[in-house]
N, C-alpha and C. Protein backbone atom coordinates (compact mmCIF):
# COMPACT_ATOMS: atom_id res chain seq x y z
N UNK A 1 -38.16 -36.88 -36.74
CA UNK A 1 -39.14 -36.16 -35.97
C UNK A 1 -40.23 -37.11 -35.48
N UNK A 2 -40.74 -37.98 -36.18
CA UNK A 2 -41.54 -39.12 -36.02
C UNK A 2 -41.45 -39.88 -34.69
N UNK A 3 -40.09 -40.57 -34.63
CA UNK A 3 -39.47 -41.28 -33.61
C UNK A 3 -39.14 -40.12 -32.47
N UNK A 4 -38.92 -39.21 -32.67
CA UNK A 4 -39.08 -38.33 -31.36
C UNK A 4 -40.55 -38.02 -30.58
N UNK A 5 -41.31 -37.79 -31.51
CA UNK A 5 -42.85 -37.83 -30.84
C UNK A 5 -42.97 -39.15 -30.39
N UNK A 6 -43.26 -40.05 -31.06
CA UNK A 6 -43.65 -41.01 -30.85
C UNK A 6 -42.80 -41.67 -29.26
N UNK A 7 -41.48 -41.07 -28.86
CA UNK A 7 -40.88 -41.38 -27.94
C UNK A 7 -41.35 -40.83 -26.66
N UNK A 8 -42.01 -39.18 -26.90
CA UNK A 8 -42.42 -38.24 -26.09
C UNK A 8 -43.93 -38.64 -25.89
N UNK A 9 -44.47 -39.00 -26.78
CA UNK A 9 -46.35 -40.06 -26.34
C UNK A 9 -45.84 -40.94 -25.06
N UNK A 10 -44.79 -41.97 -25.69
CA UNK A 10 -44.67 -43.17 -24.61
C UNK A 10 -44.02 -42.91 -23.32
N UNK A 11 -43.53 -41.73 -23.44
CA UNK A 11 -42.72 -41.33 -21.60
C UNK A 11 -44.23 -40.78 -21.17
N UNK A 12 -45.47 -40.16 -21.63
CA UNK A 12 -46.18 -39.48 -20.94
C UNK A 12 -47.72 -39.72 -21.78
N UNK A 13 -48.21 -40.97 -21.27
CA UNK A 13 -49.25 -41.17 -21.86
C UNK A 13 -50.58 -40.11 -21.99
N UNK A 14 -50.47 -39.24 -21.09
CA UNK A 14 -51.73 -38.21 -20.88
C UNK A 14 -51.82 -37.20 -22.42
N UNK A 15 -50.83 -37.82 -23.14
CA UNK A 15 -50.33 -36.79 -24.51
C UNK A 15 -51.02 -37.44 -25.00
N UNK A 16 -51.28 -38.70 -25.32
CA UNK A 16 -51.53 -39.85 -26.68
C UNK A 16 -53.10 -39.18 -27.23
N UNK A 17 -53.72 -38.52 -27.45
CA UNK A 17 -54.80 -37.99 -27.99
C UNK A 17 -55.05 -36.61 -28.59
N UNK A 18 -56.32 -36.35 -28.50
CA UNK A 18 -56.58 -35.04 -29.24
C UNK A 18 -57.27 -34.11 -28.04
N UNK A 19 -57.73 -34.86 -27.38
CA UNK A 19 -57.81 -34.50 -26.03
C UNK A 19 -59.85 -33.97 -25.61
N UNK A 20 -60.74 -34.21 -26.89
CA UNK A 20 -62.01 -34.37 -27.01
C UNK A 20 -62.79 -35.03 -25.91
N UNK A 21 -62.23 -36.81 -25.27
CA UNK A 21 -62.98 -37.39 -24.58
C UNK A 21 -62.15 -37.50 -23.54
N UNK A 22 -60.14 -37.33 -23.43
CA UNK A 22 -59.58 -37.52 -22.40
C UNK A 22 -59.45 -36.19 -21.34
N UNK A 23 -59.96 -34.39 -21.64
CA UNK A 23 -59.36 -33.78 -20.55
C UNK A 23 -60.47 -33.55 -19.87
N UNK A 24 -61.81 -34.57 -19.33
CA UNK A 24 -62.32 -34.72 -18.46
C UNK A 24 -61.59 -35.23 -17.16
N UNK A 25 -60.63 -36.26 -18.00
CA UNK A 25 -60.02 -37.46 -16.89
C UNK A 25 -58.75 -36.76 -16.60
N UNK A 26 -58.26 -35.20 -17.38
CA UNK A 26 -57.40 -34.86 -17.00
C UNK A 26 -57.61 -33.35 -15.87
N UNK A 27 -58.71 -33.06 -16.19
CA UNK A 27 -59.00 -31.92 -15.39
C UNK A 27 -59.66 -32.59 -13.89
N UNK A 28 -60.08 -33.68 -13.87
CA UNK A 28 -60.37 -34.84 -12.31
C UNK A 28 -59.40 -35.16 -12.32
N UNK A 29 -57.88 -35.07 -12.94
CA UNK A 29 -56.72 -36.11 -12.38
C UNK A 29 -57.12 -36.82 -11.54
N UNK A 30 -57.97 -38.01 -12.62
CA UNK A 30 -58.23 -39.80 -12.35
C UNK A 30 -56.45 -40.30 -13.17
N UNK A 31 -56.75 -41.77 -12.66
CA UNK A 31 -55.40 -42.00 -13.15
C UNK A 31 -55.41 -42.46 -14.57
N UNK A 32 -54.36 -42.51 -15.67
CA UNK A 32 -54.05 -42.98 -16.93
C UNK A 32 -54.82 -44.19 -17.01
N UNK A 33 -55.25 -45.47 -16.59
CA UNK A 33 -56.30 -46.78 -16.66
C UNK A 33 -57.30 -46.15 -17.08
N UNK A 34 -57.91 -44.70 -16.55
CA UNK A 34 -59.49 -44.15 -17.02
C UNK A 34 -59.50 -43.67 -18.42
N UNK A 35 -58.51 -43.21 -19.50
CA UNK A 35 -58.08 -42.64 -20.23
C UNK A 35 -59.07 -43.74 -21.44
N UNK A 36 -59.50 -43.05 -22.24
CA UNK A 36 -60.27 -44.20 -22.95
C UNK A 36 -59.75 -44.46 -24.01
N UNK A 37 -59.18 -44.00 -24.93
CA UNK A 37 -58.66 -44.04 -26.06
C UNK A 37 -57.03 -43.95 -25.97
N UNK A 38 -56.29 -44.43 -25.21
CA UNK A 38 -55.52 -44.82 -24.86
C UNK A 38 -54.87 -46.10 -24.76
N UNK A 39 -54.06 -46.92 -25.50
CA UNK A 39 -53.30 -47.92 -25.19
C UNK A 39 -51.57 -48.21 -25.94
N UNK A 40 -50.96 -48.46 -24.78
CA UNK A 40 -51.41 -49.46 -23.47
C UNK A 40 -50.96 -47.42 -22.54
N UNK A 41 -52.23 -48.00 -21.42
CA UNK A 41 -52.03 -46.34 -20.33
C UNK A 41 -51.54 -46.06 -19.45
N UNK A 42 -50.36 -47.38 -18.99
CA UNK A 42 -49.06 -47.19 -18.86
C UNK A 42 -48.21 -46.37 -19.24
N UNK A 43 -47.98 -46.46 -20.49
CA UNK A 43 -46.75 -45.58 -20.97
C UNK A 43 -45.70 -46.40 -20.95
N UNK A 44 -44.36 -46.04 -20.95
CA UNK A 44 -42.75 -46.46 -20.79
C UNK A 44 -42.69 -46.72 -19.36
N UNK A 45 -43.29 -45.55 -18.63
CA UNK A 45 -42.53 -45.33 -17.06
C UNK A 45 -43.89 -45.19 -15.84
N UNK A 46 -44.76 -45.62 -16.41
CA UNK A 46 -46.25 -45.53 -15.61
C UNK A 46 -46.01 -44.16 -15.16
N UNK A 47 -46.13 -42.94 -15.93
CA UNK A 47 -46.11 -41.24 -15.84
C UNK A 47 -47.86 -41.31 -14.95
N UNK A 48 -48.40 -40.75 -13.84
CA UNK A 48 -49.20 -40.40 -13.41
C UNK A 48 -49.37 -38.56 -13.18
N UNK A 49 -50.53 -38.02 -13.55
CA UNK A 49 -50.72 -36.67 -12.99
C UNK A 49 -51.22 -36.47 -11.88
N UNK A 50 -50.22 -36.38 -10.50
CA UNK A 50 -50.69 -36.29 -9.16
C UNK A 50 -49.92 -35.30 -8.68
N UNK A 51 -48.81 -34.84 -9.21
CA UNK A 51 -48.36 -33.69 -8.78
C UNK A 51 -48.35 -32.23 -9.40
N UNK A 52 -48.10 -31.04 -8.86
CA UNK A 52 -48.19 -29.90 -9.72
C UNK A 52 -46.29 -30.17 -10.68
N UNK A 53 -45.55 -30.39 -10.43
CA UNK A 53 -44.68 -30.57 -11.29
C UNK A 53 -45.20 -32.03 -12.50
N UNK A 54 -45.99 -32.87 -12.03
CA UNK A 54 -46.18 -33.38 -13.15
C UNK A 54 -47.07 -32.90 -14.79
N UNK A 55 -48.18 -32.18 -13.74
CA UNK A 55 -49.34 -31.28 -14.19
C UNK A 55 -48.48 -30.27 -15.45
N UNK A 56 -47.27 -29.47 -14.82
CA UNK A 56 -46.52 -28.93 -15.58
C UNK A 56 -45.84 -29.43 -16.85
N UNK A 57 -45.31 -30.75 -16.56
CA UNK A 57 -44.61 -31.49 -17.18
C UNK A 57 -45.61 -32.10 -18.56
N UNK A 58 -46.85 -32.35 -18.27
CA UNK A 58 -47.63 -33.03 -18.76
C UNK A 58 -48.25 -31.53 -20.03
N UNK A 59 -48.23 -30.55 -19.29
CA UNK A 59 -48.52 -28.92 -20.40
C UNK A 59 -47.75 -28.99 -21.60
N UNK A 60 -46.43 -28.58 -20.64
CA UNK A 60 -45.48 -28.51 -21.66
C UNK A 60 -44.79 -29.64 -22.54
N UNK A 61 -45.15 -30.52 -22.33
CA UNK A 61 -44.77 -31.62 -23.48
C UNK A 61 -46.17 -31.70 -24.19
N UNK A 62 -46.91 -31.28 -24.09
CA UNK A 62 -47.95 -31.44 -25.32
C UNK A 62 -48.19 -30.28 -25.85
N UNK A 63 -47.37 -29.25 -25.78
CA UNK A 63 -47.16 -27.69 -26.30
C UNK A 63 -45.63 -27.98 -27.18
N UNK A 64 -44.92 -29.00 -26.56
CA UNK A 64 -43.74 -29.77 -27.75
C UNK A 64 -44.47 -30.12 -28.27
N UNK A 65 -45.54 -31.11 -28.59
CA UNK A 65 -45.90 -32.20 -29.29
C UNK A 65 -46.84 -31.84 -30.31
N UNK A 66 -47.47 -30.54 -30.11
CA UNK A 66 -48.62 -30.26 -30.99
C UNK A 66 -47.16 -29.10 -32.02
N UNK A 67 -46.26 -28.50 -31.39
CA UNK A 67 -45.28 -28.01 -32.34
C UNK A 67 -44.95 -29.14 -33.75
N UNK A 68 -44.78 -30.11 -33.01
CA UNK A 68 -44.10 -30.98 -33.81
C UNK A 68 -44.92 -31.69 -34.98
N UNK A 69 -46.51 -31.30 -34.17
CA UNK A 69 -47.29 -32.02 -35.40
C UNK A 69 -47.81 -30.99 -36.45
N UNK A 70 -47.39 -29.89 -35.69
CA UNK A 70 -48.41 -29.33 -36.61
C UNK A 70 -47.18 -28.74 -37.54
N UNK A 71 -45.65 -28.50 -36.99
CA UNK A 71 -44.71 -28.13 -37.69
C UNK A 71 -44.61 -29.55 -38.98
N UNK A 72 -45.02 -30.62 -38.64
CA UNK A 72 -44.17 -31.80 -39.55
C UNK A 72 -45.74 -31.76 -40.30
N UNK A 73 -46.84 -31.72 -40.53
CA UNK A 73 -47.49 -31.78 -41.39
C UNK A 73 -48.25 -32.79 -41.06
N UNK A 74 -48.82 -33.26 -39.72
CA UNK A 74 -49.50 -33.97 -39.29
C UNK A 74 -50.81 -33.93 -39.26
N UNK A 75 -51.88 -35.11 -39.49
CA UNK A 75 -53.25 -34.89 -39.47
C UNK A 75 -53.72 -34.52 -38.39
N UNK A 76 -54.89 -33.63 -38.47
CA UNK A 76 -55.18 -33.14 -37.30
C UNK A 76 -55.51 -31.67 -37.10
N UNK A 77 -55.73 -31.08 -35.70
CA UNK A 77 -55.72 -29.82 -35.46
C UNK A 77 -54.88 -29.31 -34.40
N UNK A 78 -55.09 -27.55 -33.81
CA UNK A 78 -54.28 -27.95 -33.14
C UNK A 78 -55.05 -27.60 -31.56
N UNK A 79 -56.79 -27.44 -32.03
CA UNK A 79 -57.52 -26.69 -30.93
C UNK A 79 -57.58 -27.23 -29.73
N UNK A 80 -57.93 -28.59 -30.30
CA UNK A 80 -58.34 -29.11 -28.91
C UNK A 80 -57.16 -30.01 -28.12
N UNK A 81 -55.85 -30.21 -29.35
CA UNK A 81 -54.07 -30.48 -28.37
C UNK A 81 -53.76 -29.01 -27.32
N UNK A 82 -54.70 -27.89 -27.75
CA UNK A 82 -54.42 -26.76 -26.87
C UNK A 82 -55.43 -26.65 -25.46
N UNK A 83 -56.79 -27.27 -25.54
CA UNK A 83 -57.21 -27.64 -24.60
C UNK A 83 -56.68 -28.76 -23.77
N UNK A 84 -56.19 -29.63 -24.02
CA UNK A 84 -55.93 -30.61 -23.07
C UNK A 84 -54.42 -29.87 -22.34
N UNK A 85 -53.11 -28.84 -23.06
CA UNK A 85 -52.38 -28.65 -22.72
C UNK A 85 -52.79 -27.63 -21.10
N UNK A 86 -54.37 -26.73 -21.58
CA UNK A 86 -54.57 -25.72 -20.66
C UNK A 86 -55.02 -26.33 -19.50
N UNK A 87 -55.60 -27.67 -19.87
CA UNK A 87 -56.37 -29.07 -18.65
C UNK A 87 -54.97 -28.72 -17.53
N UNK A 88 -54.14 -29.45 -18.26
CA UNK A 88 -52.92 -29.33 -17.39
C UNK A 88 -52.48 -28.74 -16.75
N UNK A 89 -51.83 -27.30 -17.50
CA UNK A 89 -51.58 -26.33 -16.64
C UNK A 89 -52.56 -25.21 -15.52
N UNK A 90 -54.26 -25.88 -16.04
CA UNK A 90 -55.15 -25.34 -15.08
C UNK A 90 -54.96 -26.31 -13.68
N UNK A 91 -54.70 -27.76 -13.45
CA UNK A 91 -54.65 -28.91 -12.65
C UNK A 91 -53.40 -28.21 -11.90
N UNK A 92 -51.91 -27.65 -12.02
CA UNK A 92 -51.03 -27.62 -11.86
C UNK A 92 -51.12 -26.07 -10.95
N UNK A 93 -52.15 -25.49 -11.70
CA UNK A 93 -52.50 -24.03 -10.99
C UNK A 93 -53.29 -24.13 -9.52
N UNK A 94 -54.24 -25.51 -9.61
CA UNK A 94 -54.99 -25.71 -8.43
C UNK A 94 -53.82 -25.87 -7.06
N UNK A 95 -52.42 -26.70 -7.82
CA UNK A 95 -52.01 -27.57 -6.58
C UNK A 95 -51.19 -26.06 -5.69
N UNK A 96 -51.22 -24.64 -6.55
CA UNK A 96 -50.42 -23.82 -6.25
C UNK A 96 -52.04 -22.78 -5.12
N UNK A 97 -53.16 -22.79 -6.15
CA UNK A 97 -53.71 -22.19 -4.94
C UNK A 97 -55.05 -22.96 -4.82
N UNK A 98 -55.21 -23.85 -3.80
CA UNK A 98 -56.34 -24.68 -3.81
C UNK A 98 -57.54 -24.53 -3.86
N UNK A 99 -57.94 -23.44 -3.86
CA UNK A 99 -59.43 -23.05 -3.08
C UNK A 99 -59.79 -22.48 -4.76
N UNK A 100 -58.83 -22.68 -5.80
CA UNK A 100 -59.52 -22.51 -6.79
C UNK A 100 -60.29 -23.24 -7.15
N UNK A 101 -61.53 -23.24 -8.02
CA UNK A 101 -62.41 -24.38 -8.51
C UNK A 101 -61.52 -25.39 -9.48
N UNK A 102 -60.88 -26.33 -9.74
CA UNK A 102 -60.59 -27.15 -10.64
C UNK A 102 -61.26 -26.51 -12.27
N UNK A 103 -62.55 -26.66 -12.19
CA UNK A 103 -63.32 -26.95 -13.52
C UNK A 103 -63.10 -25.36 -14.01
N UNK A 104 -63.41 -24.06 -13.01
CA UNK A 104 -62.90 -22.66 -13.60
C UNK A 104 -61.39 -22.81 -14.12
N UNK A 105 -60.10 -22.96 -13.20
CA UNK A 105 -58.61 -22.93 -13.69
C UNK A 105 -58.82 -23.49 -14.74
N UNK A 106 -59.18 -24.85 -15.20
CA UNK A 106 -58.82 -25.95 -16.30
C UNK A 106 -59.02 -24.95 -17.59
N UNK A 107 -60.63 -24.62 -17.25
CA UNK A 107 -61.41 -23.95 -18.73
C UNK A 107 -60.52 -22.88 -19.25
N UNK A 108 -60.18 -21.89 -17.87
CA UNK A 108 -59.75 -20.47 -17.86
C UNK A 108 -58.68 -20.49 -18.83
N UNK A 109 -58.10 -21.50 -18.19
CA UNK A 109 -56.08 -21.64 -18.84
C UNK A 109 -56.16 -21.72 -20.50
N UNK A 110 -57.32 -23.13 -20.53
CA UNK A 110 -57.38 -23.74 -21.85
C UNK A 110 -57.70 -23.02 -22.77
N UNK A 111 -58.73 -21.67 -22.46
CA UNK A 111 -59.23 -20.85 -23.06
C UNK A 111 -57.92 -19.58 -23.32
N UNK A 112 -57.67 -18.99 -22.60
CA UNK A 112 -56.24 -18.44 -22.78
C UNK A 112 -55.57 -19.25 -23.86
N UNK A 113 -54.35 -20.06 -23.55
CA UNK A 113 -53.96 -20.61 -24.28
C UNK A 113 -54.69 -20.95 -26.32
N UNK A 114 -55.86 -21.00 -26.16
CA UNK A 114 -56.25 -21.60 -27.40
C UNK A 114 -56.61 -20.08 -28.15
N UNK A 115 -56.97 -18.97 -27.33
CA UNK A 115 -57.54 -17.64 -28.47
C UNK A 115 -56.37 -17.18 -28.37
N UNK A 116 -54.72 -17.22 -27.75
CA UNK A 116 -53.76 -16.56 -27.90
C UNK A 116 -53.37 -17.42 -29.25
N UNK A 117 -53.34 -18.29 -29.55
CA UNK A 117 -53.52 -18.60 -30.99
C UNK A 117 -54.58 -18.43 -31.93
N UNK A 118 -55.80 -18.43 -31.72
CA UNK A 118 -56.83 -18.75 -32.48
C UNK A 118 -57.16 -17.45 -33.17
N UNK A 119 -57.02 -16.12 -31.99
CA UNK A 119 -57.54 -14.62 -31.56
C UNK A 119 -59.52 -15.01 -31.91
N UNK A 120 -59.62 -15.85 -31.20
CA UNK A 120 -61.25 -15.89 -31.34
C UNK A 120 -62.20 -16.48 -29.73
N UNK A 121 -61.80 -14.99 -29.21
CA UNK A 121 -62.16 -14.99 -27.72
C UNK A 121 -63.62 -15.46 -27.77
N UNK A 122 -64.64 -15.12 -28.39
CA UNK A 122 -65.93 -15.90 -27.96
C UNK A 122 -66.46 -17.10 -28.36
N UNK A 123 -65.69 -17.03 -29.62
CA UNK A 123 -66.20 -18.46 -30.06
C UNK A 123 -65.27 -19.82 -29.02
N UNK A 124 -64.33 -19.44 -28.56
CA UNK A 124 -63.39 -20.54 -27.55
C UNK A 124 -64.22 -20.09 -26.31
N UNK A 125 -64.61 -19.45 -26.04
CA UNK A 125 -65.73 -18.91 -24.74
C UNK A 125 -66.40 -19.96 -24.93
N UNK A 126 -67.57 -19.85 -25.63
CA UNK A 126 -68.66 -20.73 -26.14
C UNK A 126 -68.46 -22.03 -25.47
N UNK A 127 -67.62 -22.32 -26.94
CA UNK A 127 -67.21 -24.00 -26.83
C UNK A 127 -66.91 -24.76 -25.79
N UNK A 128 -65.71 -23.83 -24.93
CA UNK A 128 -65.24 -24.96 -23.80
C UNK A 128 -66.70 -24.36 -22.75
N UNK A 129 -67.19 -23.96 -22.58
CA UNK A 129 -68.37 -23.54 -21.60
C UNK A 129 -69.27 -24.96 -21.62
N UNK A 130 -69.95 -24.54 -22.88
CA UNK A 130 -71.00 -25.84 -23.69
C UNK A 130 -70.59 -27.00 -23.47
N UNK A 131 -69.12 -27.63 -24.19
CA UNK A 131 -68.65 -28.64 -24.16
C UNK A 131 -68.62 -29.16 -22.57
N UNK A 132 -67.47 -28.59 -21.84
CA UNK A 132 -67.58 -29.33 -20.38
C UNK A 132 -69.21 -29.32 -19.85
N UNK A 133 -69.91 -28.33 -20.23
CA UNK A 133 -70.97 -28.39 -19.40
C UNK A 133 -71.47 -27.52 -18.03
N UNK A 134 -70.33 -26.26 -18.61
CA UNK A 134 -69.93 -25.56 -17.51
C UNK A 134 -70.80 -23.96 -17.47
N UNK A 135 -72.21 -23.92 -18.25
CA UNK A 135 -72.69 -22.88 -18.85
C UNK A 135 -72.35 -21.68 -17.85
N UNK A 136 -72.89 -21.84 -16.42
CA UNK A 136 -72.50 -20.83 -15.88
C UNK A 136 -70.67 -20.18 -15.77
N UNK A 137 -69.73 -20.85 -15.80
CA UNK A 137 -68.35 -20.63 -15.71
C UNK A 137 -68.23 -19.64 -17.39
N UNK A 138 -69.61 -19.02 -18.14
CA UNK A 138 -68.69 -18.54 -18.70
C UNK A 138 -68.32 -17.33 -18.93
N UNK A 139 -68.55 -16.32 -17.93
CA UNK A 139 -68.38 -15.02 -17.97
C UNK A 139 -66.33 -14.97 -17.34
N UNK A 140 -65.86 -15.68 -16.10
CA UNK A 140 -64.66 -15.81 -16.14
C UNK A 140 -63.82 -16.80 -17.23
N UNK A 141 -64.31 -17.11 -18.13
CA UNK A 141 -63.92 -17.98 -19.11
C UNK A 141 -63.44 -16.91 -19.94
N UNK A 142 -64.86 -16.18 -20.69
CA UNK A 142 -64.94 -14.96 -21.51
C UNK A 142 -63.61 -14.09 -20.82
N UNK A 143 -63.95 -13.68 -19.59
CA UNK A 143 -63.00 -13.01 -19.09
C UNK A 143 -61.05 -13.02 -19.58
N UNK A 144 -60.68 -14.30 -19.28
CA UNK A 144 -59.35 -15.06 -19.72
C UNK A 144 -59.25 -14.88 -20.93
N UNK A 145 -60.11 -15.07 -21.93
CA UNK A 145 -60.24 -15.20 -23.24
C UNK A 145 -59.98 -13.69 -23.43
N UNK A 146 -60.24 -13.14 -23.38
CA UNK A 146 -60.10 -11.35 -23.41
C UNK A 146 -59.03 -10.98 -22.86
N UNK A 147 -58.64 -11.01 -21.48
CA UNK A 147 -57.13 -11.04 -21.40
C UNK A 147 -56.27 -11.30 -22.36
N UNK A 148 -56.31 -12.66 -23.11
CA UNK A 148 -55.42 -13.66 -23.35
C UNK A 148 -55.51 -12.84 -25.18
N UNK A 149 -56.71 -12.40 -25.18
CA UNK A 149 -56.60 -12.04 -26.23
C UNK A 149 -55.27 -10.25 -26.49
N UNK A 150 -55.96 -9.33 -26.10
CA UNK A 150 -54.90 -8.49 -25.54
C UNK A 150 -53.47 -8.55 -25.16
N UNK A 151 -53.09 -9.31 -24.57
CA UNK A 151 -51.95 -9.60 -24.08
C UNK A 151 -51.18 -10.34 -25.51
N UNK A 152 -51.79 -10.59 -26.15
CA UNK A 152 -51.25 -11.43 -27.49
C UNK A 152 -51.32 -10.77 -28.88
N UNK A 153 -51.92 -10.12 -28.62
CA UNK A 153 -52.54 -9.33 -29.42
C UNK A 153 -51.46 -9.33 -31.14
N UNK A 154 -50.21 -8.60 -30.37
CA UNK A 154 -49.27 -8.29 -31.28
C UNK A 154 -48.51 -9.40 -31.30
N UNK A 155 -48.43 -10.40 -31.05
CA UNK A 155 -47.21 -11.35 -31.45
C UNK A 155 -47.84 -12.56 -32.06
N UNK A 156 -48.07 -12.66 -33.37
CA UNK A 156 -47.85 -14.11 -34.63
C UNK A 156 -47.50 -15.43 -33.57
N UNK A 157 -47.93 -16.02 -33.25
CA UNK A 157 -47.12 -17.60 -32.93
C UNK A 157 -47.28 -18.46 -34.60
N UNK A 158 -48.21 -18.40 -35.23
CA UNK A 158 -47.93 -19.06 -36.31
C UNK A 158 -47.94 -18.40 -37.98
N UNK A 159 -46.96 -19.00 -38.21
CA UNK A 159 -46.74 -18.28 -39.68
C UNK A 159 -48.05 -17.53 -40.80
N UNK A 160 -48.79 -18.13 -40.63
CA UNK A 160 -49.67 -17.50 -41.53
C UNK A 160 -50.47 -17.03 -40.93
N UNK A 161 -50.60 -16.94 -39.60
CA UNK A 161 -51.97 -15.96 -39.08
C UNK A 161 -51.25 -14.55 -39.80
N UNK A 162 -52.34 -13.68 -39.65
CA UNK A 162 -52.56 -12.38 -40.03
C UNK A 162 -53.44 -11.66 -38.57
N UNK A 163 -52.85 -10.26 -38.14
CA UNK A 163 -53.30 -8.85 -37.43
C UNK A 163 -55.00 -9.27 -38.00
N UNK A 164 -55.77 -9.24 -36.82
CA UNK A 164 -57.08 -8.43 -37.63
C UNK A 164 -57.22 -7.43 -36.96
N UNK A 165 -57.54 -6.60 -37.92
CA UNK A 165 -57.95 -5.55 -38.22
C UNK A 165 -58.99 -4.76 -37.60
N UNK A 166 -59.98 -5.40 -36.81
CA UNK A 166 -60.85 -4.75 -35.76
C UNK A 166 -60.07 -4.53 -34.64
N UNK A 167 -59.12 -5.59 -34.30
CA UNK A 167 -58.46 -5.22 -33.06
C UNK A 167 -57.13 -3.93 -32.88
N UNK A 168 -56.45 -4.24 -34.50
CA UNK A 168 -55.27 -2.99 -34.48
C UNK A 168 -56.18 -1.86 -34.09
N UNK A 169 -56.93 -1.46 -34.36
CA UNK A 169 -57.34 -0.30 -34.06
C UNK A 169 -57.85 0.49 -32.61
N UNK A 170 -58.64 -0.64 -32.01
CA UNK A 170 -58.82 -0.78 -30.77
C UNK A 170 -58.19 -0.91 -29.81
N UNK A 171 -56.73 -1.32 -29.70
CA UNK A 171 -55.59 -1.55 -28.91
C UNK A 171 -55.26 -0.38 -28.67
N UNK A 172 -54.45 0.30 -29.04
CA UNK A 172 -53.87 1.35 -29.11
C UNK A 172 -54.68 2.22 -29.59
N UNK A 173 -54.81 3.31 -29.16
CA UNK A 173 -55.32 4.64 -29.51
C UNK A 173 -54.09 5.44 -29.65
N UNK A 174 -53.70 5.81 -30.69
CA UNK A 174 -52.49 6.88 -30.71
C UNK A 174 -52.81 8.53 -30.80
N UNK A 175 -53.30 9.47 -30.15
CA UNK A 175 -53.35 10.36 -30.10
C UNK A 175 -52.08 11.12 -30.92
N UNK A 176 -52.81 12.17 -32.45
CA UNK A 176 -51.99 12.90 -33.08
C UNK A 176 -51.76 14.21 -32.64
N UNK A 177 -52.46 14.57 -31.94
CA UNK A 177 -52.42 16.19 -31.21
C UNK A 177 -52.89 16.16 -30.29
N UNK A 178 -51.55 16.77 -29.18
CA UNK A 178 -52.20 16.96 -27.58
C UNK A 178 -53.76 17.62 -27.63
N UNK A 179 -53.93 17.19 -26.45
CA UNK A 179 -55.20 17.77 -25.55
C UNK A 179 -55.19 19.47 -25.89
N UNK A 180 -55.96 20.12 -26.44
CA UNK A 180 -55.91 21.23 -26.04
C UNK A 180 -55.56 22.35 -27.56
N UNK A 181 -54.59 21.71 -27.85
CA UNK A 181 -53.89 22.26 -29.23
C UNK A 181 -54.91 22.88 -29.97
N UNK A 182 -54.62 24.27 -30.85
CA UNK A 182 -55.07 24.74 -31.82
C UNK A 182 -54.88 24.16 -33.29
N UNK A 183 -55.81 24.39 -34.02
CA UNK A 183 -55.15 23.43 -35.50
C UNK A 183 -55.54 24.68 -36.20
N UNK A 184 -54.40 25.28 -36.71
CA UNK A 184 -54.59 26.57 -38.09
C UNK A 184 -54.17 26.10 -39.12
């Protein structure tokens, strides 16, 4: 498993981090040389993010890669390998409709992505808001995050999360007796 990551870093250098100081340089798709904690930022195959299929390419191999670390018992987390994955697929969303803001898609995605695991829509609100620097972006941030939360609601991605319990209830409303009914 080792030698497979480690193979999947070197085809696509934009992976090699935690993604804290690099998805500035990935949400500006500047090239791999700007990457700071990065070497060598080449890679195997000089991988650049300039296209929306790369943008894609560059998501989903670090949605392999954080599987693999966090499945093999690797140091680390997996919050902010889920921000840099949403960098991506927010970059990849611009090249599909342009007139989106870059810095909204990036946050939006990253934020999705990270409370459909986390289920902690405001506190991932917060953070990526604060962090980029984006205070006003965060009511459509919040927004995604709430979607993302809902839409996920019911499905576990990782073994030991647990349902909470404020939300089972709130989801679904199951009505036990029609509208109207007498109760004798």
């Amino acid at each position: 498993m080792k030698l497979s990551l480690a193979l999947l870093l070197q085809l696509n250098q934009f992976m090699q981090f935690w993604g804290e100081w690099e998805v500035p340089v990935l949400a500006r798709m500047e090239p791999a040389v700007d990457l700071p904690h990065v070497w060598p930022t080449s890679g195997l195959i000089g991988f650049e993010m300039d296209t929306c299929a790369k943008c894609l390419i560059t998501g989903f191999a670090k949605l392999i890669a954080i599987s693999f670390t966090v499945a093999g018992g690797f140091r680390g987390g997996f919050i902010f390998p889920f921000f840099t994955a949403g960098a991506a697929f927010g970059r990849a969303l611009c090249f599909v409709f342009p007139s989106i803001s870059p810095a909204i898609a990036t946050l939006c995605i990253a934020a999705g992505i990270n409370v459909a695991i986390t289920r902690t829509a405001l506190a991932t609100s917060m953070i990526l808001s604060f962090l980029a620097g984006e205070q006003m972006a965060l009511p459509p941030i919040l927004s995604a995050s709430i979607a993302s939360l809902f839409v996920t609601s019911y499905m576990p991605f990782i073994k030991s999360q647990i349902a909470r319990s404020d939300i089972d209830f709130t989801l679904y409303y199951k009505q036990s007796k029609p509208c109207g009914s007498v109760v004798s």
